[in-house]
N, C-alpha and C. Protein backbone atom coordinates (compact mmCIF):
# COMPACT_ATOMS: atom_id res chain seq x y z
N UNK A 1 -15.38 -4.44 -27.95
CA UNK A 1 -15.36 -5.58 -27.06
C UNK A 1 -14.80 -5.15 -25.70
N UNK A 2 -15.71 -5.47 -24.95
CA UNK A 2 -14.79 -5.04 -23.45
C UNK A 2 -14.07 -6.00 -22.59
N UNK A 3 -13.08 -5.20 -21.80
CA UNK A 3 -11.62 -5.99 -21.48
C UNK A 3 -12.11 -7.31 -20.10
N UNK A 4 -11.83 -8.54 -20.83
CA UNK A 4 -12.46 -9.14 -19.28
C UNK A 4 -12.05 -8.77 -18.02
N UNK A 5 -10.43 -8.25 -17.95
CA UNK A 5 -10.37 -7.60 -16.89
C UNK A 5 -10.62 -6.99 -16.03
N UNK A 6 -11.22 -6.08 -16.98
CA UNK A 6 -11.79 -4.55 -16.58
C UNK A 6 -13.46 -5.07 -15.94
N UNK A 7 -13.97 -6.36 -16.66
CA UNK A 7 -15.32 -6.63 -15.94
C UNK A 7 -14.92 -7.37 -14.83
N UNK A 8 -13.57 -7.99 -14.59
CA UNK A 8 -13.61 -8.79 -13.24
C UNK A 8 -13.40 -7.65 -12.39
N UNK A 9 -12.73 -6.52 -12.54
CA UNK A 9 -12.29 -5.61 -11.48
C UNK A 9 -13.38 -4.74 -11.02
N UNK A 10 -14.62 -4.59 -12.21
CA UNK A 10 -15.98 -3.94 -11.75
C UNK A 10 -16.71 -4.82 -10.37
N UNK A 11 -16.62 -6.34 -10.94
CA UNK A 11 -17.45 -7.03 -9.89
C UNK A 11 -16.54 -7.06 -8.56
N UNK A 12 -15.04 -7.25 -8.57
CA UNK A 12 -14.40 -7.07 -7.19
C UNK A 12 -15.15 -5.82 -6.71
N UNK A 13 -15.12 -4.50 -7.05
CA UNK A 13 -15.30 -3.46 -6.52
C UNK A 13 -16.75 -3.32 -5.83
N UNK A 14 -17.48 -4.01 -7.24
CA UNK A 14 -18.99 -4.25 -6.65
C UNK A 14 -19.49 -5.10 -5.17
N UNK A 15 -18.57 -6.53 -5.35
CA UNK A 15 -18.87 -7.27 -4.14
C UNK A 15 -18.10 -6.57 -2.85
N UNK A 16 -17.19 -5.79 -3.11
CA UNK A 16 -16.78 -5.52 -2.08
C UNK A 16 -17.29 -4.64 -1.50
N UNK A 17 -18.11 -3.24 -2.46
CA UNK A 17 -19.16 -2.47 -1.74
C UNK A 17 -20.28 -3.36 -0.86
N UNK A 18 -20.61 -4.69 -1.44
CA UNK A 18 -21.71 -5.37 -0.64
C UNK A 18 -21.00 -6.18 0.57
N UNK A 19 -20.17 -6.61 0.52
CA UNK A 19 -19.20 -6.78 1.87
C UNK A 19 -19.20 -5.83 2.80
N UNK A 20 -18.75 -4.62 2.59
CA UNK A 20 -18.86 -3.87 3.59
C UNK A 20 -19.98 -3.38 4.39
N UNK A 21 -21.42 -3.65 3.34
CA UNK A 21 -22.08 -3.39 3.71
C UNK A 21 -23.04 -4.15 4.67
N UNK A 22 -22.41 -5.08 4.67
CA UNK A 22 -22.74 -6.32 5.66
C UNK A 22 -22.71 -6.48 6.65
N UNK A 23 -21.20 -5.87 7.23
CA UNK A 23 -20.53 -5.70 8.57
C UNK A 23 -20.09 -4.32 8.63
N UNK A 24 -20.72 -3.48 8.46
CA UNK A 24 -19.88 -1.93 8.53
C UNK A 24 -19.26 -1.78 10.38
N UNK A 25 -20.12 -2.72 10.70
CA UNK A 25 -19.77 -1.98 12.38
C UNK A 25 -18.83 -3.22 13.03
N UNK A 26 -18.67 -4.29 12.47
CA UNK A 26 -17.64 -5.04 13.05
C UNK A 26 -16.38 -5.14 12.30
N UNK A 27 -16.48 -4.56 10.86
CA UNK A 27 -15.11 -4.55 10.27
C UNK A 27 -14.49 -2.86 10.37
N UNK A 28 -15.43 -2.28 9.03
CA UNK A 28 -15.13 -1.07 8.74
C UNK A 28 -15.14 -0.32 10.09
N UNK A 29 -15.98 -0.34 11.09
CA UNK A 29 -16.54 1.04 11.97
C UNK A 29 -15.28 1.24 12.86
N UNK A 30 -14.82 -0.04 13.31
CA UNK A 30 -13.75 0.31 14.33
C UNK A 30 -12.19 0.54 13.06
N UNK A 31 -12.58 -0.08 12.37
CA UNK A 31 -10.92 0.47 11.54
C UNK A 31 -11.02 1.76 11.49
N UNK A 32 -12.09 2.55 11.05
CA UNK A 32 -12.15 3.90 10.26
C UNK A 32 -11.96 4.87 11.91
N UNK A 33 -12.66 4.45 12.45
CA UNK A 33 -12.33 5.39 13.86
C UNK A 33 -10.97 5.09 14.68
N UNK A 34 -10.57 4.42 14.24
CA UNK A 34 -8.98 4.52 14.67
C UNK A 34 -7.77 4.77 13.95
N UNK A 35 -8.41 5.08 12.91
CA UNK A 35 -7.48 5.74 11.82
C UNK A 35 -7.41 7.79 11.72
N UNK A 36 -6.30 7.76 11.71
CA UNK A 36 -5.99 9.52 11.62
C UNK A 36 -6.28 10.07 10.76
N UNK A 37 -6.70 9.46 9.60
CA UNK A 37 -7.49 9.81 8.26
C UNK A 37 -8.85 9.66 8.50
N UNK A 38 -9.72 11.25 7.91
CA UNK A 38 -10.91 10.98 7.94
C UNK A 38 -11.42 10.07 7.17
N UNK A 39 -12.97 9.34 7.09
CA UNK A 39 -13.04 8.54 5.90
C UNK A 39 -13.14 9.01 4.41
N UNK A 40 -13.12 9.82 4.31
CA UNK A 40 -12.99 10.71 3.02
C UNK A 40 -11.65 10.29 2.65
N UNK A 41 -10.88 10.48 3.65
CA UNK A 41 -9.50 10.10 2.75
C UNK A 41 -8.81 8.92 2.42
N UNK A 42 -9.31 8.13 3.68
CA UNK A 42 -9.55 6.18 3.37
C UNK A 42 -10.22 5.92 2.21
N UNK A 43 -11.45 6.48 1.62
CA UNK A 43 -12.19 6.42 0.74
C UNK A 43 -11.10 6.78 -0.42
N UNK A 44 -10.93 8.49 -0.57
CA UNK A 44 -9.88 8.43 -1.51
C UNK A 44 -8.83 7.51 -1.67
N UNK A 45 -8.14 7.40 -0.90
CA UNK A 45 -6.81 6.40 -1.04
C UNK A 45 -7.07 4.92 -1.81
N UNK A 46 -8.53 4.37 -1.58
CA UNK A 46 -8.86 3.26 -2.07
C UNK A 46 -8.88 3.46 -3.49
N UNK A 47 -9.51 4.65 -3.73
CA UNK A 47 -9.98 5.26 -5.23
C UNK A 47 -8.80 4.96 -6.01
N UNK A 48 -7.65 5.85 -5.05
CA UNK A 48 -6.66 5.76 -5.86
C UNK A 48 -5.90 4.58 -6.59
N UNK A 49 -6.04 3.74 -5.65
CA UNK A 49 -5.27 2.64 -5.70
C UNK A 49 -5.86 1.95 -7.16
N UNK A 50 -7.42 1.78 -7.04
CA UNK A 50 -7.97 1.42 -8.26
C UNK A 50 -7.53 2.10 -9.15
N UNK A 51 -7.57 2.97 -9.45
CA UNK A 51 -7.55 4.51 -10.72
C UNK A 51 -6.33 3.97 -11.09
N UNK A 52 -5.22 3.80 -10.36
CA UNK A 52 -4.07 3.36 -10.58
C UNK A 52 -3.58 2.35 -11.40
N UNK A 53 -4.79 0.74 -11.12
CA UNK A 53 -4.70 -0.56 -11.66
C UNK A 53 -5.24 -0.36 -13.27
N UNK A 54 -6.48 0.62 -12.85
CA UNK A 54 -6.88 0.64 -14.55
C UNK A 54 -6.46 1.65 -15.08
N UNK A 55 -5.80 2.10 -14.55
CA UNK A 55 -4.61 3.44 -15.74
C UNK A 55 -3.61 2.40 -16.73
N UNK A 56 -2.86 1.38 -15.26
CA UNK A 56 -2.04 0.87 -16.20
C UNK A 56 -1.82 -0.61 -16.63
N UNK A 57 -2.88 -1.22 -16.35
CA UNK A 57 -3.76 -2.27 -16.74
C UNK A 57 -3.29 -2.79 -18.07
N UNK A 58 -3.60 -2.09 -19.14
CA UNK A 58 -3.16 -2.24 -20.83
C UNK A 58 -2.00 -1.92 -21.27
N UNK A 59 -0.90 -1.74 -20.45
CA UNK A 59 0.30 -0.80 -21.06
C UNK A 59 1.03 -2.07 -21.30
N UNK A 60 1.54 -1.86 -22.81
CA UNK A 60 2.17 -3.02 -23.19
C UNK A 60 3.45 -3.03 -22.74
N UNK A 61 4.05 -4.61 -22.72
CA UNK A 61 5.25 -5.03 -22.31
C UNK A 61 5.58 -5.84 -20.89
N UNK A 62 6.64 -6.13 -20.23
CA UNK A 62 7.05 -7.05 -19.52
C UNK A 62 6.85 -6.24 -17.77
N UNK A 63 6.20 -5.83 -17.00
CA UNK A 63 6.26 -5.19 -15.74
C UNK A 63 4.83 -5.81 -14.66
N UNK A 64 5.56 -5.75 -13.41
CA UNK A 64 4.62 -6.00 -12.06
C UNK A 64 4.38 -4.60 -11.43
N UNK A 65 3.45 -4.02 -11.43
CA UNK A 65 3.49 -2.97 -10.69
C UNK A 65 2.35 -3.27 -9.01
N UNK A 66 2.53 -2.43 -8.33
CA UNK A 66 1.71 -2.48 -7.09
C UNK A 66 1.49 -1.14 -6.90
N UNK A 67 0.24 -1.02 -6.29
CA UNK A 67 0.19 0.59 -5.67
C UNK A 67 -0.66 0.93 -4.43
N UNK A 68 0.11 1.72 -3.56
CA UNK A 68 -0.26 1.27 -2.28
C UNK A 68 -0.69 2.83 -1.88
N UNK A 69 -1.28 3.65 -1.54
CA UNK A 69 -2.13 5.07 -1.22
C UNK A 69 -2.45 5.04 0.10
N UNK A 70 -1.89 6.50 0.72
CA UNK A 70 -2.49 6.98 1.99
C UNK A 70 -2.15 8.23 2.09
N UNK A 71 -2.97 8.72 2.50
CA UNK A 71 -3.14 10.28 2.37
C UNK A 71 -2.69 10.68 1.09
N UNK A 72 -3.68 10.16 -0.03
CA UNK A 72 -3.03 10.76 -1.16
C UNK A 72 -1.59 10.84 -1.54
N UNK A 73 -0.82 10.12 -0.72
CA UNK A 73 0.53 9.57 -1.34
C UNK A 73 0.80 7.85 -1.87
N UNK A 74 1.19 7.91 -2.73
CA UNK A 74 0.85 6.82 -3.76
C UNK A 74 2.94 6.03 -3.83
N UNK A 75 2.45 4.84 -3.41
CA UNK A 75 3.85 4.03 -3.48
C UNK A 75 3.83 3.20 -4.76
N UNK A 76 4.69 3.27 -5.46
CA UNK A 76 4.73 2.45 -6.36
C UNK A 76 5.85 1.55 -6.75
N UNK A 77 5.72 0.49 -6.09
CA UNK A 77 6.67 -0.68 -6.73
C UNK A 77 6.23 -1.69 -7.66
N UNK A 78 7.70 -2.54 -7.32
CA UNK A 78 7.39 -3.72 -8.75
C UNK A 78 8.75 -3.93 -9.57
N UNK A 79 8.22 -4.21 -10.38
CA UNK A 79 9.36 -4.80 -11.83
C UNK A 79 8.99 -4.59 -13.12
N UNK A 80 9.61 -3.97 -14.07
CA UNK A 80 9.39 -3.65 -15.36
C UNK A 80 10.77 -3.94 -15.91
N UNK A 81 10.30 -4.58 -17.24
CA UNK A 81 11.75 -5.29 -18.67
C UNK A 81 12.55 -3.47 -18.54
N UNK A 82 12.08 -2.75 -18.61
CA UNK A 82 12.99 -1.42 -18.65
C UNK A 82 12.70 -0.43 -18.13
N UNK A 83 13.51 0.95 -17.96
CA UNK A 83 13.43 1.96 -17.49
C UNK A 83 12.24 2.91 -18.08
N UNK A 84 11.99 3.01 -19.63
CA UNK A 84 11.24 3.43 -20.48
C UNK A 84 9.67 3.33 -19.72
N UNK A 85 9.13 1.87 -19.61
CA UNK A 85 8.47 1.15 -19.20
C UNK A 85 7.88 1.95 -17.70
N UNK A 86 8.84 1.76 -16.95
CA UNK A 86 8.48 2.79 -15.27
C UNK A 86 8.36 3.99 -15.78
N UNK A 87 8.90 4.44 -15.94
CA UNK A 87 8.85 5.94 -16.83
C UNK A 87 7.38 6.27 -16.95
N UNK A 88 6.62 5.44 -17.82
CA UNK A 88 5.19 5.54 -18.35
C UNK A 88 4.43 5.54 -17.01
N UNK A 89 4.53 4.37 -16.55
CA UNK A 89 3.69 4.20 -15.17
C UNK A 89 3.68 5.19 -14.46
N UNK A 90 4.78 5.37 -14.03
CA UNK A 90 4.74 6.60 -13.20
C UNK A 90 4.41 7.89 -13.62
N UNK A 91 4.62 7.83 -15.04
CA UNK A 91 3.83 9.15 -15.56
C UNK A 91 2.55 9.44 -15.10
N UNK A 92 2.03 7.84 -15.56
CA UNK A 92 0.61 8.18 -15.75
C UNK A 92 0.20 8.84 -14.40
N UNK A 93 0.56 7.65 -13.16
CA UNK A 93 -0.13 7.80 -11.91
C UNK A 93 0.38 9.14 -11.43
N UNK A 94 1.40 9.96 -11.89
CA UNK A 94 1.73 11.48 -11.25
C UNK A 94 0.20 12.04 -11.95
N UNK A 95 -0.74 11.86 -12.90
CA UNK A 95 -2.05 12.54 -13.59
C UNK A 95 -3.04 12.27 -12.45
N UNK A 96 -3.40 11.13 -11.93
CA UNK A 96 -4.91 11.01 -11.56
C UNK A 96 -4.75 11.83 -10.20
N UNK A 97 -5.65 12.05 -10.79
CA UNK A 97 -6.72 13.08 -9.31
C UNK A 97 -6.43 12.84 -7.85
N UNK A 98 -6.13 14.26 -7.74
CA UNK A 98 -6.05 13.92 -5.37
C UNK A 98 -4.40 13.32 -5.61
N UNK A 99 -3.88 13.06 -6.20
CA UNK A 99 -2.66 12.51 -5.48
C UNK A 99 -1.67 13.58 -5.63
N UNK A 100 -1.19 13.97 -4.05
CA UNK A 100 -0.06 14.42 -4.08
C UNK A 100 1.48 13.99 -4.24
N UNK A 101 1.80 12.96 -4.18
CA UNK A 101 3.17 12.94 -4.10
C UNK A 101 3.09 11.26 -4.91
N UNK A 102 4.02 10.95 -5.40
CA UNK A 102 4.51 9.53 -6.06
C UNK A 102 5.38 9.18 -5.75
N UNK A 103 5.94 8.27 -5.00
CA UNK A 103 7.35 7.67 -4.31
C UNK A 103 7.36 5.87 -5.56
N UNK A 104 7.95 6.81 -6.43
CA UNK A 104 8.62 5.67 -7.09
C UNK A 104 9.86 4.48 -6.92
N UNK A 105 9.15 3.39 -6.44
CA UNK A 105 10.38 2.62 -6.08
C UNK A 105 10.14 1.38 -6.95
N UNK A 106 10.08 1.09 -7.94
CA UNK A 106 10.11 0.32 -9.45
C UNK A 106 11.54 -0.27 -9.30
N UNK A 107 11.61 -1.00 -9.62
CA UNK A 107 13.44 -1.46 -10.31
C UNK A 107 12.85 -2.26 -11.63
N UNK A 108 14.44 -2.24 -12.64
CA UNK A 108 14.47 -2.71 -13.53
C UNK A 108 14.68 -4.24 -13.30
N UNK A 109 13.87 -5.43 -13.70
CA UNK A 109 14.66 -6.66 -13.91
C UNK A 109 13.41 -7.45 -14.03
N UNK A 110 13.57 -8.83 -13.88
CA UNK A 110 12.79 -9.70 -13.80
C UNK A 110 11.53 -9.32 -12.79
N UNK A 111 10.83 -10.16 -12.77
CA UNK A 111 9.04 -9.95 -12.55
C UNK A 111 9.60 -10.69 -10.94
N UNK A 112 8.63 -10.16 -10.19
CA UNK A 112 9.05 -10.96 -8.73
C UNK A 112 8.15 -12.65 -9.20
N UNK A 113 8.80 -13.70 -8.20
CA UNK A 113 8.08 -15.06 -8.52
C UNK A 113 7.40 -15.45 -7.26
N UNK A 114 6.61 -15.85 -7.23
CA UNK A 114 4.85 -16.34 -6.59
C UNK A 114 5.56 -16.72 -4.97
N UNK A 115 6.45 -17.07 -4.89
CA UNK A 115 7.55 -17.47 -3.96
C UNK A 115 7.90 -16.51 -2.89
N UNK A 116 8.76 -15.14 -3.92
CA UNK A 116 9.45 -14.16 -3.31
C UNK A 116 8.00 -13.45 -2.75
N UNK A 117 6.83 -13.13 -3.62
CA UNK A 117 5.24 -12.50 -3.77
C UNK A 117 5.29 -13.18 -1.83
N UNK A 118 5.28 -14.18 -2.04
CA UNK A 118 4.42 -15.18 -0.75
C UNK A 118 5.61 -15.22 0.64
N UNK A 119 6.92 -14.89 0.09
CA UNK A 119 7.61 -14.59 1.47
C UNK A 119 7.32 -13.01 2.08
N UNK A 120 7.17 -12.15 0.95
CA UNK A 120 6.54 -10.54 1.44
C UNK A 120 5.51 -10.32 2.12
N UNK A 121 4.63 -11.57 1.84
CA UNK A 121 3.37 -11.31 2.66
C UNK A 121 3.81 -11.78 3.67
N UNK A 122 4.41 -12.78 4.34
CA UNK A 122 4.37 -13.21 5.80
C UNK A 122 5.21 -11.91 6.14
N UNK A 123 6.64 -11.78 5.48
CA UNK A 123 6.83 -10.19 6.43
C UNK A 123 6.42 -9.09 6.69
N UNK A 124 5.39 -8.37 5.93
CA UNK A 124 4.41 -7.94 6.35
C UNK A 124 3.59 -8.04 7.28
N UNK A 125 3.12 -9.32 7.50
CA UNK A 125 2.17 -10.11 8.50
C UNK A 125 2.65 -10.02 9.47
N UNK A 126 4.08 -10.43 9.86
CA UNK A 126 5.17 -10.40 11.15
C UNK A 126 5.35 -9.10 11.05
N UNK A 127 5.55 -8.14 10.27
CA UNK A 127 5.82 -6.67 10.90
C UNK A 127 4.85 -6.02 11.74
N UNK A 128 3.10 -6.65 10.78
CA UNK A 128 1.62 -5.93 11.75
C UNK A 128 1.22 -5.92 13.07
N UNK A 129 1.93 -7.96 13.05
CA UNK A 129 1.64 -8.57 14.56
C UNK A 129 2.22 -8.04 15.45
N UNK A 130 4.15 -8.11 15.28
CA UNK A 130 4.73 -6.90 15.90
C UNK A 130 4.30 -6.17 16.79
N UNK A 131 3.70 -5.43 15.56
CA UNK A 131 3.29 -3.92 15.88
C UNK A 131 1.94 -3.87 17.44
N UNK A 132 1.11 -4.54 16.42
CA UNK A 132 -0.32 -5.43 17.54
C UNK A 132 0.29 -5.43 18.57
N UNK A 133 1.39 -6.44 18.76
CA UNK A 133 2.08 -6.97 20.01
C UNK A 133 2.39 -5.71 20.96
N UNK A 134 2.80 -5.16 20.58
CA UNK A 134 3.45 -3.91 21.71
C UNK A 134 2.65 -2.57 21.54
N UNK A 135 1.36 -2.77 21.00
CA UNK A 135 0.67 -1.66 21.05
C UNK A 135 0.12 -1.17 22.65
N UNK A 136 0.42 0.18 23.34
CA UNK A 136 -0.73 0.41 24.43
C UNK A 136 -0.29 2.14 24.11
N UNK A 137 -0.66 2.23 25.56
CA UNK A 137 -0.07 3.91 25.92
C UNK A 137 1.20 4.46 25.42
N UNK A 138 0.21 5.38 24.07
CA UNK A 138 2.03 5.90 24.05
C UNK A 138 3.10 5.33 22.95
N UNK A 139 2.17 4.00 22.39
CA UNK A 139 3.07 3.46 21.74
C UNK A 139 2.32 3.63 20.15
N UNK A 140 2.71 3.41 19.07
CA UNK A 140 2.35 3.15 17.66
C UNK A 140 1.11 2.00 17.67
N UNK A 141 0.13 2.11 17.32
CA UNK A 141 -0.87 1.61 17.23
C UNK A 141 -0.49 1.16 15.38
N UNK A 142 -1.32 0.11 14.86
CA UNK A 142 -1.17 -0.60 13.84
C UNK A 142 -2.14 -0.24 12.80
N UNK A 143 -3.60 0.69 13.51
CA UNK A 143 -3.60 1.20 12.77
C UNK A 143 -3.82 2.51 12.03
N UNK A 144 -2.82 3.39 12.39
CA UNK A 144 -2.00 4.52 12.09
C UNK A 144 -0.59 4.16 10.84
N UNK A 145 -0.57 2.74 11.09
CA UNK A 145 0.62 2.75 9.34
C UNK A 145 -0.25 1.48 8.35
N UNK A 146 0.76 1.88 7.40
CA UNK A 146 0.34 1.18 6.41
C UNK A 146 1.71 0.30 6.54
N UNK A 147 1.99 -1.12 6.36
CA UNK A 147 3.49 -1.54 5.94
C UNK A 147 2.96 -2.66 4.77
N UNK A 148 4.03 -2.58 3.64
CA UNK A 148 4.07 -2.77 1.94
C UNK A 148 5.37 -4.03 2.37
N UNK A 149 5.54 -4.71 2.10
CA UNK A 149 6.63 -5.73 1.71
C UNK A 149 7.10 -5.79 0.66
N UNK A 150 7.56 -5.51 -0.81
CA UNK A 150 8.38 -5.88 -1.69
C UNK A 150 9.78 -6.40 -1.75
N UNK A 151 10.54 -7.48 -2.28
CA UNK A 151 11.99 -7.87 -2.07
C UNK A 151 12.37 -7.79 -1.18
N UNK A 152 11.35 -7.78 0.30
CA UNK A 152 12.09 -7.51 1.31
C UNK A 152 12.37 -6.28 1.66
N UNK A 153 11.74 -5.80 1.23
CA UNK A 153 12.27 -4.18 1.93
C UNK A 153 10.69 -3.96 2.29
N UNK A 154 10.92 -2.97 3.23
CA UNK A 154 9.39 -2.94 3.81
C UNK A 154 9.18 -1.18 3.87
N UNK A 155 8.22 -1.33 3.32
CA UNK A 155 7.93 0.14 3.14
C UNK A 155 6.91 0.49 4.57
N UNK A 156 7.07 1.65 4.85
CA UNK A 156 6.16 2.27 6.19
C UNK A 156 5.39 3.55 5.80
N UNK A 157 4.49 3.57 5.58
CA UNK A 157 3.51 4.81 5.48
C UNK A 157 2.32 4.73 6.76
N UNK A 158 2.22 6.48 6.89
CA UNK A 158 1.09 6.69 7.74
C UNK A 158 1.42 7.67 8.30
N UNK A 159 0.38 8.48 8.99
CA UNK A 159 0.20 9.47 9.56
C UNK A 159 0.85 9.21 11.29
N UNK A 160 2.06 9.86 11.96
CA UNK A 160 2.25 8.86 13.13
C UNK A 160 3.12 10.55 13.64
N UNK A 161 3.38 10.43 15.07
CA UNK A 161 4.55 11.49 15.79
C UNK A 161 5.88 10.59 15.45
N UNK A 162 6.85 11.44 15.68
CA UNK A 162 7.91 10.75 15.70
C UNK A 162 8.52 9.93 16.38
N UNK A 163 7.70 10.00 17.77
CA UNK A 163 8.18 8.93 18.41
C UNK A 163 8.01 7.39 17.83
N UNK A 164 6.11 7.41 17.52
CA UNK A 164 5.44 6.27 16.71
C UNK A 164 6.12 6.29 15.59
N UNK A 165 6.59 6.81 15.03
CA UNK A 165 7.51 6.30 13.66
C UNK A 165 9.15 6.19 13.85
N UNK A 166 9.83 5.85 15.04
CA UNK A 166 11.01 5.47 15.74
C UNK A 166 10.48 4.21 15.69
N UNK A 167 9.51 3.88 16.84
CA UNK A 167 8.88 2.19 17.65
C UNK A 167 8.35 1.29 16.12
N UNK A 168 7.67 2.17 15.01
CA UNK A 168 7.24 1.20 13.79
C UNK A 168 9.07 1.08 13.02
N UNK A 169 9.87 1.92 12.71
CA UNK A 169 10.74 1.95 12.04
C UNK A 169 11.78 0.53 12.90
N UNK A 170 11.92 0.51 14.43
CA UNK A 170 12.66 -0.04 15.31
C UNK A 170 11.84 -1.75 14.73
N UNK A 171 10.87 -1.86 15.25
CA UNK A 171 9.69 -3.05 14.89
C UNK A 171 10.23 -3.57 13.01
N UNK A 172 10.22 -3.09 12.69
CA UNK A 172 10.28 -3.19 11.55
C UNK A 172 11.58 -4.07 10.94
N UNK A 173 12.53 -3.04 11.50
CA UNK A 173 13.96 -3.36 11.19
C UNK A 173 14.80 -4.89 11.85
N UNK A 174 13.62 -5.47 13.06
CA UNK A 174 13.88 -6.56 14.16
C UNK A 174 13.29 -7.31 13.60
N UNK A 175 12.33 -7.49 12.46
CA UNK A 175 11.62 -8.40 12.02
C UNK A 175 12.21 -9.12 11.11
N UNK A 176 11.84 -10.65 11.22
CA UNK A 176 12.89 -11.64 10.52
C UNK A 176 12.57 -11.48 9.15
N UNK A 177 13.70 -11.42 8.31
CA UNK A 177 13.49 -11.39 6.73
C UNK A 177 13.72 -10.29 5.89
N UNK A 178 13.54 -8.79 7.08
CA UNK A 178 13.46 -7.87 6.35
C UNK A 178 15.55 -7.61 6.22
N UNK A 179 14.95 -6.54 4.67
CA UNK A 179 16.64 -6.45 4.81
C UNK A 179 16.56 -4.71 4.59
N UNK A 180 15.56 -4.28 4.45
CA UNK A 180 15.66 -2.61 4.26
C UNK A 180 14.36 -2.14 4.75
N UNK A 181 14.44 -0.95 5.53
CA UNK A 181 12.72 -0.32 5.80
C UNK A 181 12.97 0.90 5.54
N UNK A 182 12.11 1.43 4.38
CA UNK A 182 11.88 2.58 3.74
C UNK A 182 10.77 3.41 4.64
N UNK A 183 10.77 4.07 5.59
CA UNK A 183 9.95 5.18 6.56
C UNK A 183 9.46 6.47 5.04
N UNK A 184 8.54 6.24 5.21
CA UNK A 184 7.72 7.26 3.94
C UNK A 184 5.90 8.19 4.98
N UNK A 185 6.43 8.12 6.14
CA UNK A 185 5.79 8.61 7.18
C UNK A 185 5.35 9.88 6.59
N UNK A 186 3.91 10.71 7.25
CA UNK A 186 4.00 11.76 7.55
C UNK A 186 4.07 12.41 8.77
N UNK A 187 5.03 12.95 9.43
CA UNK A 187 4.91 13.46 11.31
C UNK A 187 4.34 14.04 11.29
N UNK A 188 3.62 13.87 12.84
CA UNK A 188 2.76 14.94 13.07
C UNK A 188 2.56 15.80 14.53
N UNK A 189 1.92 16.18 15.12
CA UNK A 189 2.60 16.81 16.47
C UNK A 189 1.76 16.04 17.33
């Protein structure tokens, strides 16, 4: 018998190949050319992220996981009933393919609630606009990072110089709500 899950996550993947293919030049064309990743590796990173959901999709017991990929570095937060529990997850996702590095940031405890879920997204949202906001010459463009919200702590990934990962880290830390920003950058020259 196959997992209904696993058939809703085929058709997301499916409609979303036909989405893109709809607007490649008003959504995808300008994201992908302003990104420091070739599309090969946007491509991978997406892969990953999936590979990720259905690795640990069936693993029994009490946990929220998320997984967030760029340049083949893979963030993983959330909530799991125990340590045992992250343990596995993160096992698994240190296996699949192309990923170099795993930045495990899991905690033990209760499951986040639809609430805390829905205040992460607006800080996120306020960290992007931010960013939007004071983008020109010279400065961190928005899209060169990735930013993750969990419990309030805001994670920062992306390919950026150090200056651009000062102005996203500075942006970040001024934004209402947040209480920690985890810089998981790669510099570059």
């Amino acid at each position: 018998m196959i997992n209904l899950t696993k058939i809703s996550i085929f058709f997301l993947l499916l409609l979303s190949i036909f989405q893109t293919a709809c607007a490649p030049l008003i959504i995808t064309g300008p994201v992908t050319a302003g990104d420091r990743r070739d599309f090969a590796a946007q491509i991978m990173d997406e892969k990953i992220e999936w590979i990720a959901i259905m690795d640990t999709q069936e693993f029994e017991g009490n946990f929220r996981a998320n997984f967030v990929s760029y340049n083949q570095k893979l963030l993983v937060t959330g909530q799991a009933s125990n340590q045992e529990l992250i343990n596995k997850i993160v096992s698994t996702v240190n296996k699949i393919k192309n990923v170099k590095k795993v930045y495990n940031k899991m905690t033990v405890g209760e499951r986040n609630t639809f609430k805390n879920i829905a205040n992460d997204t607006i800080i996120t949202t306020n960290v992007i606009s931010r960013v939007f906001a004071k983008e020109g010459k010279g400065r961190v463009t928005a899209l060169n990072i990735k930013v993750y919200t969990e419990s309030n702590i805001v994670y920062l990934l992306g390919l950026v110089t150090q200056k651009e990962a000062d102005q996203a880290i500075k942006i970040a830390r001024t934004s209402k709500g947040v209480k920690i920003v985890v810089a998981l950058f790669e510099i570059t020259k």
